[in-house]
Protein backbone atom coordinates (compact mmCIF):
# COMPACT_ATOMS: atom_id res chain seq x y z
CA UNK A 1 -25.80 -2.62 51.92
CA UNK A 2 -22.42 -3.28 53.70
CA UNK A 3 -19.29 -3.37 51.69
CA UNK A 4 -18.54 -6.95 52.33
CA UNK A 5 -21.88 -7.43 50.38
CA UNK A 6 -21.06 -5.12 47.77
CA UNK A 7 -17.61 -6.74 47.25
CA UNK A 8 -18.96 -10.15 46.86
CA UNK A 9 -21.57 -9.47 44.17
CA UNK A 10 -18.99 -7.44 42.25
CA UNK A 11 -17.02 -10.66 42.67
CA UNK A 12 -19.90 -12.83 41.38
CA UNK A 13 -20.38 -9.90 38.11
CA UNK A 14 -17.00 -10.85 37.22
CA UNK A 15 -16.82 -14.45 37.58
CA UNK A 16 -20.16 -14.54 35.53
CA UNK A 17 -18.52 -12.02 32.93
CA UNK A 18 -15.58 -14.20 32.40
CA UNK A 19 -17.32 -17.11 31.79
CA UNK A 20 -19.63 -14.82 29.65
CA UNK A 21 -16.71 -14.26 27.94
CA UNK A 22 -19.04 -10.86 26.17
CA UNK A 23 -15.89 -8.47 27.21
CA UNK A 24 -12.22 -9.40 26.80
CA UNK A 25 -10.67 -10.45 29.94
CA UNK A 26 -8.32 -7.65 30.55
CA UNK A 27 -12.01 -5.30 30.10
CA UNK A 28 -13.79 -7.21 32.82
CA UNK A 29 -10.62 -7.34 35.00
CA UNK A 30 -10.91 -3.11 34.60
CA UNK A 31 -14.51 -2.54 35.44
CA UNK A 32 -14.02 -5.05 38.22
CA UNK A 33 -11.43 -2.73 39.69
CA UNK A 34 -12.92 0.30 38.59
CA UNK A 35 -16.42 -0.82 40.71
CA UNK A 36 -14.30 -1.73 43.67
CA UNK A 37 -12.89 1.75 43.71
CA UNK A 38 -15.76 3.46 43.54
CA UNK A 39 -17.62 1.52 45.87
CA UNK A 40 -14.79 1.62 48.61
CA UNK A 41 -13.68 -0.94 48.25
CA UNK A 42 -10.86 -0.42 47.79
CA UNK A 43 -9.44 3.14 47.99
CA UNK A 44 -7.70 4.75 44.76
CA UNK A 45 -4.06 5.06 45.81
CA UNK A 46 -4.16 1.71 46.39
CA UNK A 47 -5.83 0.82 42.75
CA UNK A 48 -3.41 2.91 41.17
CA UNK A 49 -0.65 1.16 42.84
CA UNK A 50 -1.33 -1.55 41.15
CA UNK A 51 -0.52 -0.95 37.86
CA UNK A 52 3.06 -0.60 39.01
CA UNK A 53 3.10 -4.19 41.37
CA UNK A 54 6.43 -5.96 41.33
CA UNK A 55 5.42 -9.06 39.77
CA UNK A 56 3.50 -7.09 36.69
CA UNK A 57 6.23 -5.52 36.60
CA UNK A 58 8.39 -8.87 36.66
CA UNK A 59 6.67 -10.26 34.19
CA UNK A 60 6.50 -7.87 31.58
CA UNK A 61 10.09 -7.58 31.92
CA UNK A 62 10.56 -11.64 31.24
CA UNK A 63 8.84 -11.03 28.32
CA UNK A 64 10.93 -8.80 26.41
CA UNK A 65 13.89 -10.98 27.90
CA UNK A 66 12.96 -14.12 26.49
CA UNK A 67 11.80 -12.61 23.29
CA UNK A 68 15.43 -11.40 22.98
CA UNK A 69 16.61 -14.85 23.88
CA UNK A 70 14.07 -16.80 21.41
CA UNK A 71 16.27 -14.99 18.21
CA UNK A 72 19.54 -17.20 19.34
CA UNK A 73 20.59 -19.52 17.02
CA UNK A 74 20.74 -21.25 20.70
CA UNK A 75 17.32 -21.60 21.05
CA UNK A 76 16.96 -22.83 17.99
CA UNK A 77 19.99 -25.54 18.88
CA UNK A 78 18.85 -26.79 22.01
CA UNK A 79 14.97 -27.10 20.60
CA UNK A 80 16.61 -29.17 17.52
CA UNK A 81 18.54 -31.36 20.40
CA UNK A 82 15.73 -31.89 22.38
CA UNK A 83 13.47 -32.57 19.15
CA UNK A 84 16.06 -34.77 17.81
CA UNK A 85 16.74 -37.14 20.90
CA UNK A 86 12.78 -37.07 21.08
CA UNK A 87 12.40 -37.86 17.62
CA UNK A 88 8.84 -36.54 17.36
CA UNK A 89 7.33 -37.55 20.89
CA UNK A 90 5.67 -35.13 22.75
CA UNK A 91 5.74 -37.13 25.71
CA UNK A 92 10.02 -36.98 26.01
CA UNK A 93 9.79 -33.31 25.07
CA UNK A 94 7.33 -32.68 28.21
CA UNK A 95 9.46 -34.83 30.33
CA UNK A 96 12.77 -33.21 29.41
CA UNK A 97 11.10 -29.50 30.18
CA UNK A 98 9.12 -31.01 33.36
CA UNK A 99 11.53 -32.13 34.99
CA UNK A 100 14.03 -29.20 34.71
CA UNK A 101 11.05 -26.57 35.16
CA UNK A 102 10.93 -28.74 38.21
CA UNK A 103 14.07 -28.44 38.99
CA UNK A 104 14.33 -24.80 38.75
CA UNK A 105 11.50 -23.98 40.85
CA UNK A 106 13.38 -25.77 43.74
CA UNK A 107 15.74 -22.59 43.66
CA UNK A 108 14.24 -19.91 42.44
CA UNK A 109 10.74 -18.97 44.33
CA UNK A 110 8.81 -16.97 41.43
CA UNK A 111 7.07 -19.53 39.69
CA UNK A 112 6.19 -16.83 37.14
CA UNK A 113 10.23 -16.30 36.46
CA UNK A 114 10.86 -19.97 36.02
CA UNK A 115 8.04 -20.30 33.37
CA UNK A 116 9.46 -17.19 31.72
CA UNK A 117 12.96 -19.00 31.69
CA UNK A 118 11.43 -21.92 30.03
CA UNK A 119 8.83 -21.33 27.65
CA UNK A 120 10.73 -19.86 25.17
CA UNK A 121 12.60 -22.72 24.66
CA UNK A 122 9.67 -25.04 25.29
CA UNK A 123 8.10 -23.31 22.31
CA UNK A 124 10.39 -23.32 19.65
CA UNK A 125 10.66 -27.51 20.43
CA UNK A 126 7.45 -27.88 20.58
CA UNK A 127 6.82 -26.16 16.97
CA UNK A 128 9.49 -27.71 15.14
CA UNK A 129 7.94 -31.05 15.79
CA UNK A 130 4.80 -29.32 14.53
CA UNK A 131 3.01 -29.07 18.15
CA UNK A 132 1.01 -26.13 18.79
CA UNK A 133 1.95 -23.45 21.90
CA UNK A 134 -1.82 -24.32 23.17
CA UNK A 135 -0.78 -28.19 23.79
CA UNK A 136 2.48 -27.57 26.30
CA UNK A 137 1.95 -23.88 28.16
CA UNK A 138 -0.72 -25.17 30.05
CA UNK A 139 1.33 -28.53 31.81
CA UNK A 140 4.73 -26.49 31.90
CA UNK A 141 2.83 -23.59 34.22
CA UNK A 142 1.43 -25.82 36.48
CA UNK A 143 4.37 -27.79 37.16
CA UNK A 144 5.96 -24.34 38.02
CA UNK A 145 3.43 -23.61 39.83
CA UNK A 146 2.34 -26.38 41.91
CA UNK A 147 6.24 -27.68 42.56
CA UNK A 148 7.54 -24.43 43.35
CA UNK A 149 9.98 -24.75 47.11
CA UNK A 150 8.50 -27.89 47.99
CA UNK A 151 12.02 -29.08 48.57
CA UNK A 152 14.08 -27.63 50.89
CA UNK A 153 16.74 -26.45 48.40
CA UNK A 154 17.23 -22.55 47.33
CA UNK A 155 14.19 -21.04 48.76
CA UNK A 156 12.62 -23.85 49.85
CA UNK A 157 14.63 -24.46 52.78
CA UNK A 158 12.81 -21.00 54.32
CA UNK A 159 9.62 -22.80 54.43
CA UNK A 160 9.96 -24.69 57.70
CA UNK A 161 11.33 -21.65 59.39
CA UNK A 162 8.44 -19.05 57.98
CA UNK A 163 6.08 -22.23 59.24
CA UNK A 164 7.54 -22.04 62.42
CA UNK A 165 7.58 -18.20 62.93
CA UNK A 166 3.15 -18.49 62.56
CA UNK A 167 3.84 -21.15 65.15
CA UNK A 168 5.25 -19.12 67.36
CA UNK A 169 3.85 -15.65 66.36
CA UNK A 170 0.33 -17.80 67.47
CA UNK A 171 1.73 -18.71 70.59
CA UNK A 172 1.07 -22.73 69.80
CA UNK A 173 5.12 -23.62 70.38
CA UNK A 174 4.52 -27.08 71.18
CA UNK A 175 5.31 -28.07 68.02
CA UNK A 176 8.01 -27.79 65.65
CA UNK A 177 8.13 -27.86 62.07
CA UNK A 178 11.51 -29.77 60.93
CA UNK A 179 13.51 -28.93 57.82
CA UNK A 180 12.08 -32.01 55.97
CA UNK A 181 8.65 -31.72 56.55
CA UNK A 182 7.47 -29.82 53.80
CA UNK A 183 8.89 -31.80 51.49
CA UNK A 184 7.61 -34.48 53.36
CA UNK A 185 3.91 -33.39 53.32
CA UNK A 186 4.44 -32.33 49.49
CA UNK A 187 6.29 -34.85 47.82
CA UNK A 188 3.22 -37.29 46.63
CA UNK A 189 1.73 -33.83 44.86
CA UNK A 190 5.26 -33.60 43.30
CA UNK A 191 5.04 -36.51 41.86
CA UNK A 192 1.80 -36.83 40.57
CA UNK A 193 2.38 -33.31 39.10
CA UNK A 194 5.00 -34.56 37.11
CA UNK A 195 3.33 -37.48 36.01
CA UNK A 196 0.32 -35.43 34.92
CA UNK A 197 1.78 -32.55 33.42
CA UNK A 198 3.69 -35.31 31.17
CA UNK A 199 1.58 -37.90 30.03
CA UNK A 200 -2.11 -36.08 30.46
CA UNK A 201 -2.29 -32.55 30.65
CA UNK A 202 -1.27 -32.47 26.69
CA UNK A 203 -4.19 -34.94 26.02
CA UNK A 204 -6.23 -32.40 27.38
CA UNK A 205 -5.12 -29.59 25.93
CA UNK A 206 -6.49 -27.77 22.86
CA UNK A 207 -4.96 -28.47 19.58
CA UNK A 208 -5.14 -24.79 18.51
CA UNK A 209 -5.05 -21.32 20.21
CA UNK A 210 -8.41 -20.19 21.59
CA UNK A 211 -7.12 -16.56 21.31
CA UNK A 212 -4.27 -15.28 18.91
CA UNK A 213 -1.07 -15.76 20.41
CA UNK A 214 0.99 -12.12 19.49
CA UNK A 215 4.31 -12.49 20.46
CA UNK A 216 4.58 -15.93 19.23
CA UNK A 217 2.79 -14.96 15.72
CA UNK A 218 5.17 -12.10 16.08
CA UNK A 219 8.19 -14.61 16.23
CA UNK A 220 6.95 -17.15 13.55
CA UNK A 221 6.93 -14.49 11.49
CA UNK A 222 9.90 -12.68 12.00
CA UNK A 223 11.35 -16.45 11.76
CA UNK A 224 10.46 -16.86 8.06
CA UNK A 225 11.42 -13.82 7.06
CA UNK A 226 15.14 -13.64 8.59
CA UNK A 227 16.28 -17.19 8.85
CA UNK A 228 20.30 -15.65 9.33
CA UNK A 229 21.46 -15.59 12.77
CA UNK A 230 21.84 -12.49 14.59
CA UNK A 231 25.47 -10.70 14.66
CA UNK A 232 27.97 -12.07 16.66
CA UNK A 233 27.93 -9.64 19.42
CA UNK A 234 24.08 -9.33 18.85
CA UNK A 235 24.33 -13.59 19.64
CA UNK A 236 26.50 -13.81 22.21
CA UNK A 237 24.65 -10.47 23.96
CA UNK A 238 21.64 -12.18 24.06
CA UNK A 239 22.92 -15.61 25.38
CA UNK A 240 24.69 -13.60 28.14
CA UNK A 241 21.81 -11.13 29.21
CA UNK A 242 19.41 -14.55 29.53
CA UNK A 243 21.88 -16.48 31.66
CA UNK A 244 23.00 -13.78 33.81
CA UNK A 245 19.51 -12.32 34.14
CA UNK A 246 19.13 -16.09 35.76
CA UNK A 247 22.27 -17.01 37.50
CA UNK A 248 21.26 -13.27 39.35
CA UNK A 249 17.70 -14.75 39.98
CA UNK A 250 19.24 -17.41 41.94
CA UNK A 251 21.23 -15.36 43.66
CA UNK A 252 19.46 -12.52 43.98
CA UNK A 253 19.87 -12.83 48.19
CA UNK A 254 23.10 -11.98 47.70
CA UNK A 255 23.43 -9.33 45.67
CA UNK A 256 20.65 -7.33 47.06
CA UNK A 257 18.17 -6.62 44.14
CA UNK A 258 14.68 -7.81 43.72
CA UNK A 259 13.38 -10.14 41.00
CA UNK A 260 11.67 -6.68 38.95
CA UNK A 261 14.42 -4.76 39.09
CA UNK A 262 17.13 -8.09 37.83
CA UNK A 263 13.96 -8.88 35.20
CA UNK A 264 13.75 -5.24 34.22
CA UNK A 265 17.54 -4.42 33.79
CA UNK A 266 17.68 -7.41 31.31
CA UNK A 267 14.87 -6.30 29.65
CA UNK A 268 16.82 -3.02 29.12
CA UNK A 269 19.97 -4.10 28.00
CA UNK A 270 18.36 -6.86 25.22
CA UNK A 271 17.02 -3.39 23.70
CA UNK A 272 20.25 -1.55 24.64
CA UNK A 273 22.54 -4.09 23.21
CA UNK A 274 20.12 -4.29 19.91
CA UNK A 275 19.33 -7.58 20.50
CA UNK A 276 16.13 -6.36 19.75
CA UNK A 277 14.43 -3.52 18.31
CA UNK A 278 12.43 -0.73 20.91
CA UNK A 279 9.22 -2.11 18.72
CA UNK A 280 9.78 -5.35 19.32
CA UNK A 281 10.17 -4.81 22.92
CA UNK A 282 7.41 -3.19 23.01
CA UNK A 283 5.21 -5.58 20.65
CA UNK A 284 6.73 -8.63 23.30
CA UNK A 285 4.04 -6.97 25.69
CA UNK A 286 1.07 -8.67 26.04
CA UNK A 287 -0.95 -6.00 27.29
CA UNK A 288 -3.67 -7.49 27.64
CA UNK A 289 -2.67 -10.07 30.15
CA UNK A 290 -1.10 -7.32 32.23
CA UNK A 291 -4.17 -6.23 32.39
CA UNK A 292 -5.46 -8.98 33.37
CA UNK A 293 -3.42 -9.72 35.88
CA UNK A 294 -3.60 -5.87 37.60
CA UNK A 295 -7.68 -5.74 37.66
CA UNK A 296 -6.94 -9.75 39.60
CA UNK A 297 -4.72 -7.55 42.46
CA UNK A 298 -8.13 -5.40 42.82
CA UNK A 299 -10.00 -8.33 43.37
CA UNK A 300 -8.01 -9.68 45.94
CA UNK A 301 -7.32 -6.35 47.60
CA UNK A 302 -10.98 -5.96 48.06
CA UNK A 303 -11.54 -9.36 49.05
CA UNK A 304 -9.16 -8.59 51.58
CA UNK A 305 -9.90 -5.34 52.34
CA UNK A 306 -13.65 -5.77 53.25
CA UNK A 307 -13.47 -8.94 55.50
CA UNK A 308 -14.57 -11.80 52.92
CA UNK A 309 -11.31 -13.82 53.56
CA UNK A 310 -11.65 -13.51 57.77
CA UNK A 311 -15.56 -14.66 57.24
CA UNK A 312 -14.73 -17.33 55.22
CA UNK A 313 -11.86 -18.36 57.43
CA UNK A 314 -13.69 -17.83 60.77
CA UNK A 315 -16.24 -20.23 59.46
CA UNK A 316 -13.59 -22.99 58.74
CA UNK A 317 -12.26 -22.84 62.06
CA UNK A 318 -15.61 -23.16 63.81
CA UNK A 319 -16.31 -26.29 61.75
CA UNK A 320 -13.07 -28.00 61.95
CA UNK A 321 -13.90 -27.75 65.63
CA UNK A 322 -16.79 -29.52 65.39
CA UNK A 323 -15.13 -32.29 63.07
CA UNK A 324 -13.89 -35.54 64.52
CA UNK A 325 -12.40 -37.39 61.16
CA UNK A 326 -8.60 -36.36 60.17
CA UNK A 327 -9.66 -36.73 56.81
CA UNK A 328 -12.54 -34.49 56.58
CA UNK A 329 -10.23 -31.57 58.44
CA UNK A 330 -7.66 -31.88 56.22
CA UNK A 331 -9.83 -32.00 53.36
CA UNK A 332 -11.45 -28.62 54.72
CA UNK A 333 -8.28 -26.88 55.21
CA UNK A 334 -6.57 -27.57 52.06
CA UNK A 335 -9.90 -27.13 49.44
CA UNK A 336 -11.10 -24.11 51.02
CA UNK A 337 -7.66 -22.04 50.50
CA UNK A 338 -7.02 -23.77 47.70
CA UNK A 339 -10.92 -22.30 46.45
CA UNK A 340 -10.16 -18.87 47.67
CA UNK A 341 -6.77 -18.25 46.18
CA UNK A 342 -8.35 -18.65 42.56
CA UNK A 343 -9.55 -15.43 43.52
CA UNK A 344 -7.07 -13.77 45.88
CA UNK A 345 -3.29 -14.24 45.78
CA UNK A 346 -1.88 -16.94 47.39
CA UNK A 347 0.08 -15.08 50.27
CA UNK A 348 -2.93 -13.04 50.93
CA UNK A 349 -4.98 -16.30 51.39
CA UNK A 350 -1.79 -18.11 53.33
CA UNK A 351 -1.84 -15.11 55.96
CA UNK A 352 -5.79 -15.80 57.12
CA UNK A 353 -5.67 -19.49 57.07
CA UNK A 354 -2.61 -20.51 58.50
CA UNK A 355 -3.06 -18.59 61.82
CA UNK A 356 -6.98 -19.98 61.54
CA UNK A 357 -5.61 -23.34 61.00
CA UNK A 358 -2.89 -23.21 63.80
CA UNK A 359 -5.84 -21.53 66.37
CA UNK A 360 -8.20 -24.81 65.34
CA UNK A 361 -5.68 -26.78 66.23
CA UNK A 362 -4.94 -25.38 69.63
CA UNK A 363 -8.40 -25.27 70.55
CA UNK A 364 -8.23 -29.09 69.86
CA UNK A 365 -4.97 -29.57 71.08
CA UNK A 366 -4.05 -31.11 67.81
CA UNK A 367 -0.45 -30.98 66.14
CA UNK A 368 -0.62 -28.07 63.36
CA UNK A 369 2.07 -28.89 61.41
CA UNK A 370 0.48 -31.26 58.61
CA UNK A 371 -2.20 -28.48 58.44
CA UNK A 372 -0.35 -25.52 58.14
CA UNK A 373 1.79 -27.28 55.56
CA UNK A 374 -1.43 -29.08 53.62
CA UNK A 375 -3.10 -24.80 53.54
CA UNK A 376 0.90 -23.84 52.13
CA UNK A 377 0.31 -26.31 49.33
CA UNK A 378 -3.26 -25.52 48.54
CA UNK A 379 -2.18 -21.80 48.07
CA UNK A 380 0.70 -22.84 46.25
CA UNK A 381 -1.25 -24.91 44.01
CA UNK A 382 -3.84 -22.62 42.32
CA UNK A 383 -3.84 -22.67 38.54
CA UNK A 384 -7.67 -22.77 37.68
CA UNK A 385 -8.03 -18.47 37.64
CA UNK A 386 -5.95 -15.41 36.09
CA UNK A 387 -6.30 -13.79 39.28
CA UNK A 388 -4.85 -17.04 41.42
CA UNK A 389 -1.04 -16.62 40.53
CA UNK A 390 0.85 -13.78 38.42
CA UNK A 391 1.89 -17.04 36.05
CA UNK A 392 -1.70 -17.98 35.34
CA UNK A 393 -2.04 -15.14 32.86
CA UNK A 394 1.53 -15.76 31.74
CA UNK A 395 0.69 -19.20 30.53
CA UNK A 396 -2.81 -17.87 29.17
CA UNK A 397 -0.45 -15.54 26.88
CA UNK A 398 1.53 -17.82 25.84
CA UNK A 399 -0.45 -20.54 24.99
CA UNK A 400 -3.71 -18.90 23.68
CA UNK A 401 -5.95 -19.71 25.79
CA UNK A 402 -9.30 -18.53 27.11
CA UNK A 403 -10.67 -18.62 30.85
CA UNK A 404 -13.20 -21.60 29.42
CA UNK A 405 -10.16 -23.53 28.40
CA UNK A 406 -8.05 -23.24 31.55
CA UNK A 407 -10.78 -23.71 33.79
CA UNK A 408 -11.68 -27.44 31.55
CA UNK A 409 -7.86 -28.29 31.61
CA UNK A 410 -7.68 -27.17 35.44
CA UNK A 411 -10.21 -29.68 36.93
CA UNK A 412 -8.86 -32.92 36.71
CA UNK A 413 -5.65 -31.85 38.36
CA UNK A 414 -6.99 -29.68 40.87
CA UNK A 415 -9.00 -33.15 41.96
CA UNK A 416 -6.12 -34.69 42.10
CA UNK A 417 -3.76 -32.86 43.75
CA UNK A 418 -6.55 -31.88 46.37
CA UNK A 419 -7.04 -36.16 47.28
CA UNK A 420 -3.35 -37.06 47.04
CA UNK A 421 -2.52 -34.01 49.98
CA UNK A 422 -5.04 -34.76 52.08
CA UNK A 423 -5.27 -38.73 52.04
CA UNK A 424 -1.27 -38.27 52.63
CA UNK A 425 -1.38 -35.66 54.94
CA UNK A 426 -4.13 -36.90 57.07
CA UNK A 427 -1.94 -40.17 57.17
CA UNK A 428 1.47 -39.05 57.66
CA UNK A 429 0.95 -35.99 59.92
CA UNK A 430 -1.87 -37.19 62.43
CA UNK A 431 -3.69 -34.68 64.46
CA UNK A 432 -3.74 -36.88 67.21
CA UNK A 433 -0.53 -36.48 69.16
């Protein structure tokens, strides 16, 4: 039996174990990556290099930063502003975090740091109005996720030129990706993400957590039984470490660190300023989810590794030649990536299909650019698996909830976001020059 073989029935195993839902998530994630080892493949430096990936890393780190910054009295403040000029709706308090988690992922390009940033806050509103974690983690990590550089602001303003390097690296330079496209192509997904994650992904969610929710039991807790502020310096520490830790994110091309090691020395000094405790650092962890999210790299890796992504794609483009409806193309090349990065990461999955997208469009002389920009979104828009994005199991954390329950909450959007890019797409960028 070939490896690509073996790879794709451990794939299957795991799938069905998650939905199974016999093991824990983080256990199947570990015998997933365990098999893939010992099967080849993947080899064991690289599974062991896993454990200490950047994001992981990353987003470990944000959690032990914004369980620091959850003790302000300034959480507390701005959740009893937000609750009071809601006055009980759930609907303004999704709109007011929307639109700034929006917002923020226009300049900073880790969709898992921008969720970290928010749902602290985000939780402590949404319980003082007596709402449940498990109704608002679920819309406030998609909208980081699925908006994330779709203008071209911060980050965002790379994505025409990485667009155009493929272009070129593909020798297909007869077409040029402008500054505005992107935003141009993703805009209708903006909006309807925004619209969703306000007034319907909260209908959908569950009332209570599916699974126990640590560090936010952890905080309730520690919240009835020390209602007194923290010491001044402890306060003002705190407030300082979170806002620098993000003012650095933003700039973080400029001072020449990464986003784990800016996450990671705020982590350090909330323990080193005694903010918080080393045990509540440590109980901020949710191992499990980390995890999680490591035994998801092992998936990909192999996925990668063994060929699976080049079949799949090599199939696509082979189709799409035979295809004479814009619609149907478009439709191809945006559900298909969109598909495979619920199982791979996303820049694994955008480096197979957009060359395979740019060479189907040579071969047809087509203009690329609404494709290679439609595949772009689709990776950037997977939500529906842990292993998809690092801020998939972030959100599952945080909001208590099981594979089941994401993948139930995930389907309506993923519908929609799939027909709104490729009925605009195939409309606005033609393949017909």
């Amino acid at each position: 039996m070939s490896q690509l073989s073996i790879c794709l029935i451990i794939c299957l195993l795991t799938v069905i174990s998650y939905v199974w839902g016999y093991f824990s998530l983080a256990t199947t994630a570990i015998i997933s990556m365990f098999l893939f080892m010992v099967t080849g493949c993947i080899d064991a430096n690289t599974a062991l290099g896993y454990f200490g990936n950047a994001n992981g890393i990353m987003m470990m780190a944000m959690f032990v930063v914004a369980a620091g910054f959850s003790k302000t009295q300034f959480v507390k403040n701005v959740s009893s502003s937000i609750t009071h000029i809601a006055k009980g709706s759930l609907t303004k308090i999704m709109a007011g975090y929307i639109l700034i988690a929006v917002l923020l992922a226009q300049f900073i390009q880790s969709s898992v740091v921008v969720f970290g940033i928010l749902a602290p806050l985000l939780i402590e509103t949404a319980e003082s109005s007596n709402v449940r974690p498990s109704k608002v983690m679920f819309p406030l990590g998609v909208a980081c996720i699925a908006t994330v550089s779709a203008f071209p602001l911060g980050a965002g303003a790379t994505q025409a030129a990485e667009l155009n390097g493929y272009l070129q690296a593909n020798g297909y330079t007869d077409f040029v990706v402008q500054l505005t496209d992107p935003m141009k192509s993703r805009l209708p997904l903006v909006v309807v993400c925004i619209l969703y994650c306000i007034f319907l992904a909260p209908k959908f969610a569950p009332s209570e957590p599916i699974v126990q929710i640590k560090n936010v039991e952890n905080a309730k807790a520690r919240a009835a039984s020390n209602i007194a502020a923290l010491p001044k310096f402890q306060e003002a520490a705190a407030f300082v470490i979170f806002f620098g830790t993000t003012i650095a994110l933003f700039l973080q091309q400029y001072i020449g660190l990464s986003t784990w090691q800016i996450c990671l020395g705020g982590a350090v000094l909330m323990v080193v300023c005694g903010v918080l405790k080393p045990k509540e650092a440590t109980d901020a962890f949710p191992i499990w989810m980390y995890l999680l999210y490591v035994g998801s790299l092992a998936t990909g890796g192999a996925l990668s590794n063994t060929g699976a992504g080049d079949l799949i794609g090599n199939m696509v483009a082979k189709a799409a030649a035979t295809m004479q409806n814009d619609f149907l193309i478009y439709l191809m090349f945006f559900l298909i990536p969109f598909l495979l990065t619920q199982v791979m990461q996303n820049r694994a999955v955008m480096l197979i299909f957009i060359p395979i997208a740019i060479q189907a469009c040579k071969s047809m002389g087509a203009n690329p650019v609404g494709v290679i920009i439609c595949v772009q979104a689709a990776c950037l828009t997977a939500f529906m698996t842990p292993m998809a994005t690092p801020t998939v199991p972030y959100f599952m954390a945080a909001g208590g909830y099981d594979l089941k329950s994401v993948v139930k909450q995930s389907f309506l959007p993923a519908l929609l976001f799939c027909a709104v890019s490729v009925v605009w797409n195939a409309i606005v960028f033609p393949l017909s020059v």
